[in-house]
C-alpha atoms as a PDB file:
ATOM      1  CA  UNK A   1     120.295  38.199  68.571  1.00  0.00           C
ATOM      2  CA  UNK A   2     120.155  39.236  65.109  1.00  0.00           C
ATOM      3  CA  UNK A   3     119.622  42.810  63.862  1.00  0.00           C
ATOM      4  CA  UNK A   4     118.316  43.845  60.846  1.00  0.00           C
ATOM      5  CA  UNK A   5     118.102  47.528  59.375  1.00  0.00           C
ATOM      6  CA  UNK A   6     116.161  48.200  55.908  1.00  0.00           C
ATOM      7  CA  UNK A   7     116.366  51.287  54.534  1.00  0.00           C
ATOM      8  CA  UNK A   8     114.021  52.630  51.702  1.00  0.00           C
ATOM      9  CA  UNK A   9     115.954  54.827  48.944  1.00  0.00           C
ATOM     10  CA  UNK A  10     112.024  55.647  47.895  1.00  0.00           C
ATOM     11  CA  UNK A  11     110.651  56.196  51.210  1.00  0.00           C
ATOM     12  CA  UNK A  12     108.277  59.158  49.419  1.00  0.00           C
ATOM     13  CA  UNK A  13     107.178  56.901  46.987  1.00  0.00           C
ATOM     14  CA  UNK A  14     106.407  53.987  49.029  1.00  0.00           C
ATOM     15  CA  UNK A  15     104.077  56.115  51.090  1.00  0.00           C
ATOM     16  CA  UNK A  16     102.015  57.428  47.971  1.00  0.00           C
ATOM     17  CA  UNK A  17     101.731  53.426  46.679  1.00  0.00           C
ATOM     18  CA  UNK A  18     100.108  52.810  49.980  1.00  0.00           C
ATOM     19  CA  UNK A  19      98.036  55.791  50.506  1.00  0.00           C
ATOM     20  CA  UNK A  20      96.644  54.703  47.287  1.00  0.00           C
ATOM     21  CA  UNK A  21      96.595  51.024  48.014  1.00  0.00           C
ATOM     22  CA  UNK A  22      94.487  52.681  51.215  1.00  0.00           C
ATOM     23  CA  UNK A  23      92.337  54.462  49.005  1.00  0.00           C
ATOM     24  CA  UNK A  24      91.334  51.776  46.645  1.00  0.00           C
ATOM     25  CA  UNK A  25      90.876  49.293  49.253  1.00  0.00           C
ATOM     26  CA  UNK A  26      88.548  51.875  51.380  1.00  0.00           C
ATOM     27  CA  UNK A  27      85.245  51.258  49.122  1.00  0.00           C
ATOM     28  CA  UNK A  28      84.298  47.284  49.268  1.00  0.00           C
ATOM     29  CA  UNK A  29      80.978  48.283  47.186  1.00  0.00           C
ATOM     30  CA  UNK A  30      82.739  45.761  43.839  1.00  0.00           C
ATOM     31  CA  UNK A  31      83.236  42.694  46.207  1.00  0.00           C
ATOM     32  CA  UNK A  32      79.926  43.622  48.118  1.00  0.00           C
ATOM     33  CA  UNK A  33      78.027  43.572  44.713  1.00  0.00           C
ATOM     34  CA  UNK A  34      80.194  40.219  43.524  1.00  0.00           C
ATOM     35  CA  UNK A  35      78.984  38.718  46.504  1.00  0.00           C
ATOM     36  CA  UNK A  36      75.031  39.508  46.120  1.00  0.00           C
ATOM     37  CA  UNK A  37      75.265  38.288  43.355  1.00  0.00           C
ATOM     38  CA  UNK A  38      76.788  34.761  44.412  1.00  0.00           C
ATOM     39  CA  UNK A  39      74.129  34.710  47.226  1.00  0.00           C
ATOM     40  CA  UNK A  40      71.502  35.054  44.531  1.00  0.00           C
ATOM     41  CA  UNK A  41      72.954  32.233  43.121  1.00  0.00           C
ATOM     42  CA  UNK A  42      72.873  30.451  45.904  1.00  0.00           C
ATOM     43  CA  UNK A  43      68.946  31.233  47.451  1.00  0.00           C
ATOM     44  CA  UNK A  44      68.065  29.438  43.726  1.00  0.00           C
ATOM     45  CA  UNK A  45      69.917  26.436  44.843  1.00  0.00           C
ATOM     46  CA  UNK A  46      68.047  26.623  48.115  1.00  0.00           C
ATOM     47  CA  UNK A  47      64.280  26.991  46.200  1.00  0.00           C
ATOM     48  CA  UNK A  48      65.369  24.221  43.603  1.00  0.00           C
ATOM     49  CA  UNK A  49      66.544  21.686  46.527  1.00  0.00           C
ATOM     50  CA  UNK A  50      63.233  22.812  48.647  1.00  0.00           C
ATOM     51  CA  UNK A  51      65.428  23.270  51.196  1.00  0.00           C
ATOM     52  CA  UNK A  52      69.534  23.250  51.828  1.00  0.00           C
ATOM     53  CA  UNK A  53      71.094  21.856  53.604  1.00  0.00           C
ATOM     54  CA  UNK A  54      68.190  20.012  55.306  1.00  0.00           C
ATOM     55  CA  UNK A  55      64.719  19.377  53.029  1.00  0.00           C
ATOM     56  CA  UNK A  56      62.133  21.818  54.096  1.00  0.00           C
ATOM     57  CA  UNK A  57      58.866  20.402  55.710  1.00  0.00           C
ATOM     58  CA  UNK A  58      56.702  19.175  52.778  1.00  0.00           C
ATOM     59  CA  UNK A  59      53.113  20.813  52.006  1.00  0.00           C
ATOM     60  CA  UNK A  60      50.293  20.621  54.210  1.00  0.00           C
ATOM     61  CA  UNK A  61      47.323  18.678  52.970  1.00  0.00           C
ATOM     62  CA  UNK A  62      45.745  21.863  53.253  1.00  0.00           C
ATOM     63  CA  UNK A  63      47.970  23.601  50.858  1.00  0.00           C
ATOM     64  CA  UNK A  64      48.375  20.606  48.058  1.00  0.00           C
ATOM     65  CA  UNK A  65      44.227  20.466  48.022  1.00  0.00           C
ATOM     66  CA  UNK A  66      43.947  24.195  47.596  1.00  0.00           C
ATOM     67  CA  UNK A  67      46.240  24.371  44.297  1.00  0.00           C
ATOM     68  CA  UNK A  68      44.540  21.081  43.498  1.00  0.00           C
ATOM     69  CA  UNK A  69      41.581  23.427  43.173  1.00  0.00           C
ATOM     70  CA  UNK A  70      43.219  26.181  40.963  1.00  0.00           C
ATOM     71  CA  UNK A  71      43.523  28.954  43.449  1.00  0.00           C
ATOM     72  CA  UNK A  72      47.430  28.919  42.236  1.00  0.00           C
ATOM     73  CA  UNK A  73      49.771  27.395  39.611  1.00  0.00           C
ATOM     74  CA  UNK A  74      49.189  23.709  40.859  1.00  0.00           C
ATOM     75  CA  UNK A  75      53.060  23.500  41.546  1.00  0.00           C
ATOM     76  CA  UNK A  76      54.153  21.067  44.337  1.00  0.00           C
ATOM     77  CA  UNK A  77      57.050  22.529  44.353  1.00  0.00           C
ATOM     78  CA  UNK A  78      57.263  24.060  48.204  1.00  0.00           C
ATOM     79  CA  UNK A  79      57.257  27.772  48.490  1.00  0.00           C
ATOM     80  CA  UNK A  80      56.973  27.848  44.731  1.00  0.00           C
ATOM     81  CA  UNK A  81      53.255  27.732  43.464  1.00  0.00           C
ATOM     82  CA  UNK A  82      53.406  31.326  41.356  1.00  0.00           C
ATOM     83  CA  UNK A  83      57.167  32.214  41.837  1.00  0.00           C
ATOM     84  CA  UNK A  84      56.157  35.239  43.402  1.00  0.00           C
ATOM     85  CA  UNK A  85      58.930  34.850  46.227  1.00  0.00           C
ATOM     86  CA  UNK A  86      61.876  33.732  44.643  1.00  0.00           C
ATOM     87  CA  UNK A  87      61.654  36.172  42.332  1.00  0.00           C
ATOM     88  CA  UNK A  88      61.359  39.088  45.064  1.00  0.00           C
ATOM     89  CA  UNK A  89      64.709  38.127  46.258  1.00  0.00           C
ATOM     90  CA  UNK A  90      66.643  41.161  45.629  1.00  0.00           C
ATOM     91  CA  UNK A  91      70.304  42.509  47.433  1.00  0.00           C
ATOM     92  CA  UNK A  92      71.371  46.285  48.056  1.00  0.00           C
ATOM     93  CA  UNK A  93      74.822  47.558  48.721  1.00  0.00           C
ATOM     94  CA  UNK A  94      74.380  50.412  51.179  1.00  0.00           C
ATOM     95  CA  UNK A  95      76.894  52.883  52.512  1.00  0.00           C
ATOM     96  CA  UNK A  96      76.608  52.994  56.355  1.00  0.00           C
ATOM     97  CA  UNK A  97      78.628  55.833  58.791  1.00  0.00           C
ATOM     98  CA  UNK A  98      82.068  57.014  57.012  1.00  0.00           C
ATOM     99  CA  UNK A  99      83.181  54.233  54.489  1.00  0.00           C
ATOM    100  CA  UNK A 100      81.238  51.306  55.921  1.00  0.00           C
ATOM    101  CA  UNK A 101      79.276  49.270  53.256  1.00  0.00           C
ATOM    102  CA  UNK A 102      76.795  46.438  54.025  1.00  0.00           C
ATOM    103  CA  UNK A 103      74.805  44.188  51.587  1.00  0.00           C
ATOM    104  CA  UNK A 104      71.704  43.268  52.310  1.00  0.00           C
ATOM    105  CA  UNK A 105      69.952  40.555  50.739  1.00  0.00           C
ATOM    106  CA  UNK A 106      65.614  40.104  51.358  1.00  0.00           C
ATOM    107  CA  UNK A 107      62.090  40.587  50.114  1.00  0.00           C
ATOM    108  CA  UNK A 108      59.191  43.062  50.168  1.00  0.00           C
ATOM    109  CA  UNK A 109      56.728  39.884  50.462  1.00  0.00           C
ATOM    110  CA  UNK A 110      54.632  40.393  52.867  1.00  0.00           C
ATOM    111  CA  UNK A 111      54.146  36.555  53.565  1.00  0.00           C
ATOM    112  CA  UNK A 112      58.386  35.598  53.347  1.00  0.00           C
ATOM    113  CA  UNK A 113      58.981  36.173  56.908  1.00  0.00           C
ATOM    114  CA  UNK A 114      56.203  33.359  58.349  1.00  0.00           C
ATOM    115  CA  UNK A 115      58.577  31.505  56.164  1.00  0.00           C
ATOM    116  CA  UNK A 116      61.920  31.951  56.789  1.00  0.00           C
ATOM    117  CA  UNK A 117      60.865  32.163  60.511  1.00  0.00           C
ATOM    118  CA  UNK A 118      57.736  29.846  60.932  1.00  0.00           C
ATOM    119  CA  UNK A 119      54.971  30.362  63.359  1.00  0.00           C
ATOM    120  CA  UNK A 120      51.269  30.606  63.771  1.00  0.00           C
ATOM    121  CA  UNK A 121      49.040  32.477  61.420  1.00  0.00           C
ATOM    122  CA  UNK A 122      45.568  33.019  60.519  1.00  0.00           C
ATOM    123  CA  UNK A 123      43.792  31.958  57.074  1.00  0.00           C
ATOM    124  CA  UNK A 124      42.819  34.476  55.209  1.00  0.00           C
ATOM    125  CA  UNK A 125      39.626  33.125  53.856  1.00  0.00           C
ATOM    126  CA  UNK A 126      38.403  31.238  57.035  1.00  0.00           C
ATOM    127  CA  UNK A 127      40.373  32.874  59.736  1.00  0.00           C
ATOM    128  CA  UNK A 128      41.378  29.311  61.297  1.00  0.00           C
ATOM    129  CA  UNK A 129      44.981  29.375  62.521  1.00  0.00           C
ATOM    130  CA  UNK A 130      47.344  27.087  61.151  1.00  0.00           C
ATOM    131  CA  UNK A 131      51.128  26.325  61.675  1.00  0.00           C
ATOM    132  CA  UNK A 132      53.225  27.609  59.201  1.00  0.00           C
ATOM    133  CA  UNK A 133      56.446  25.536  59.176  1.00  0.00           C
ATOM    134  CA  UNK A 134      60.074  27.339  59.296  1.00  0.00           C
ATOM    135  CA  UNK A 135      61.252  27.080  55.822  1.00  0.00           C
ATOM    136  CA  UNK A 136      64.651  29.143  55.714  1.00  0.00           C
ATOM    137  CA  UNK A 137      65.588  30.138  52.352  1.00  0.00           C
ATOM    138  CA  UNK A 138      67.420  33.105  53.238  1.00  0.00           C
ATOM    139  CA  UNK A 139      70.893  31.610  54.619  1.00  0.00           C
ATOM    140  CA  UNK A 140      74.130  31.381  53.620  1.00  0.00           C
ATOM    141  CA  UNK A 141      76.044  27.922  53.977  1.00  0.00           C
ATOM    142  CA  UNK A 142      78.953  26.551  54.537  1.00  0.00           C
ATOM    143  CA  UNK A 143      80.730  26.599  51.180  1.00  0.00           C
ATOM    144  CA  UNK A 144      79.030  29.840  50.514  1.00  0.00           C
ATOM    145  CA  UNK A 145      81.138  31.218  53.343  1.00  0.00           C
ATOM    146  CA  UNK A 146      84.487  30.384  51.727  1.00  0.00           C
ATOM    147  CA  UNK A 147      83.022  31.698  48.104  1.00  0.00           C
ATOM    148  CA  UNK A 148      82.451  35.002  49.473  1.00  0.00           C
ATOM    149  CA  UNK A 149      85.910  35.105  51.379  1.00  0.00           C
ATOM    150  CA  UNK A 150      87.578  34.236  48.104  1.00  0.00           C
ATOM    151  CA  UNK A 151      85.402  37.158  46.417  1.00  0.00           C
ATOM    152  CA  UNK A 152      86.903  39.528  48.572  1.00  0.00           C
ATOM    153  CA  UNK A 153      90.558  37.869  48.669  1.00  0.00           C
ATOM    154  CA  UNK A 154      90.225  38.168  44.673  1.00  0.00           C
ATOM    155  CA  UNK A 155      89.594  41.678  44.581  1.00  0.00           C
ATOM    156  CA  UNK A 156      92.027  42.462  47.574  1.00  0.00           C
ATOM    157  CA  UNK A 157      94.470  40.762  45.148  1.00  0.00           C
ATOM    158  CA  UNK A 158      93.733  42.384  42.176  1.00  0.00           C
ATOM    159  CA  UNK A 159      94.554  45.931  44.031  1.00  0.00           C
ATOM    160  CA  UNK A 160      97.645  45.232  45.057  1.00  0.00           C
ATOM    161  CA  UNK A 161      99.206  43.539  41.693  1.00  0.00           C
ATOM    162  CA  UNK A 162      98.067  46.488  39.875  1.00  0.00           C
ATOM    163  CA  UNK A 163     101.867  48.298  41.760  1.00  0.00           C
ATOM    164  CA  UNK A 164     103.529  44.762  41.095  1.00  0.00           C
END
């Protein structure tokens, strides 16, 4: 068996460098914001594909003859006649319990859960119900995943080589 002994000529200073390697790494809010702002990025990406990874279910008949009509833009484009939605999108770094932050990424529209989630609902004007197809825009994929880990690995970084 091999034994090794280190000893630290600095052992005083070595504790401040951590303690404040502690301290810097105890607020995530910069990465957390970094990271909204990536997502943004990325729920675009889903509204200009109409869908990622999979296409979304196209438009009813129903819906394409109503902006036909001019009760909308006349866009095709799914979940996109006025814009209204995608540009709701907003994201919120919140502190939760002692020096936990979350990011939260969502909408105020009334009408974005039906579809993210999909379900039955009634028409407004006629009060028939229809099937509103589940048409997730809100979601993070795969390659997202390992942007966001890099986000925070970057700013980890950056902590540390400041006391390189």
């Amino acid at each position: 068996m091999i034994e090794l002994q280190v000893e630290f000529k600095n052992r005083d200073n070595i504790k401040k460098l951590l303690k404040i390697i502690e301290r810097d790494l105890e607020d995530m809010s910069i990465p957390l914001k970094r990271s909204g702002v990536y997502m943004l990025g990325s729920i675009d990406r889903n509204f200009r594909s109409q869908g990622r990874p999979k296409p979304w279910a196209p438009l009813s008949p129903l819906t394409i003859a109503r902006r036909r009509t001019g009760k909308g833009t006349g866009s095709m484009r799914i979940l996109q006649d006025t814009g209204r939605l995608k540009q709701s999108i907003t994201t919120e770094t919140a502190m939760r319990m002692k020096d936990k932050f979350t990011l939260g990424i969502g909408t105020s529209v009334p009408y974005a859960r039906i579809h993210q989630q999909g379900g039955k609902q009634k028409l407004f004007n006629t009060g028939k119900m229809v099937t509103i197809p589940k048409r997730p825009f809100l979601l993070f994929q795969d390659k997202d995943k390992d942007a966001i880990n890099k986000i925070f690995d970057n700013y980890v970084s950056s902590i540390i080589k400041k006391f390189r």
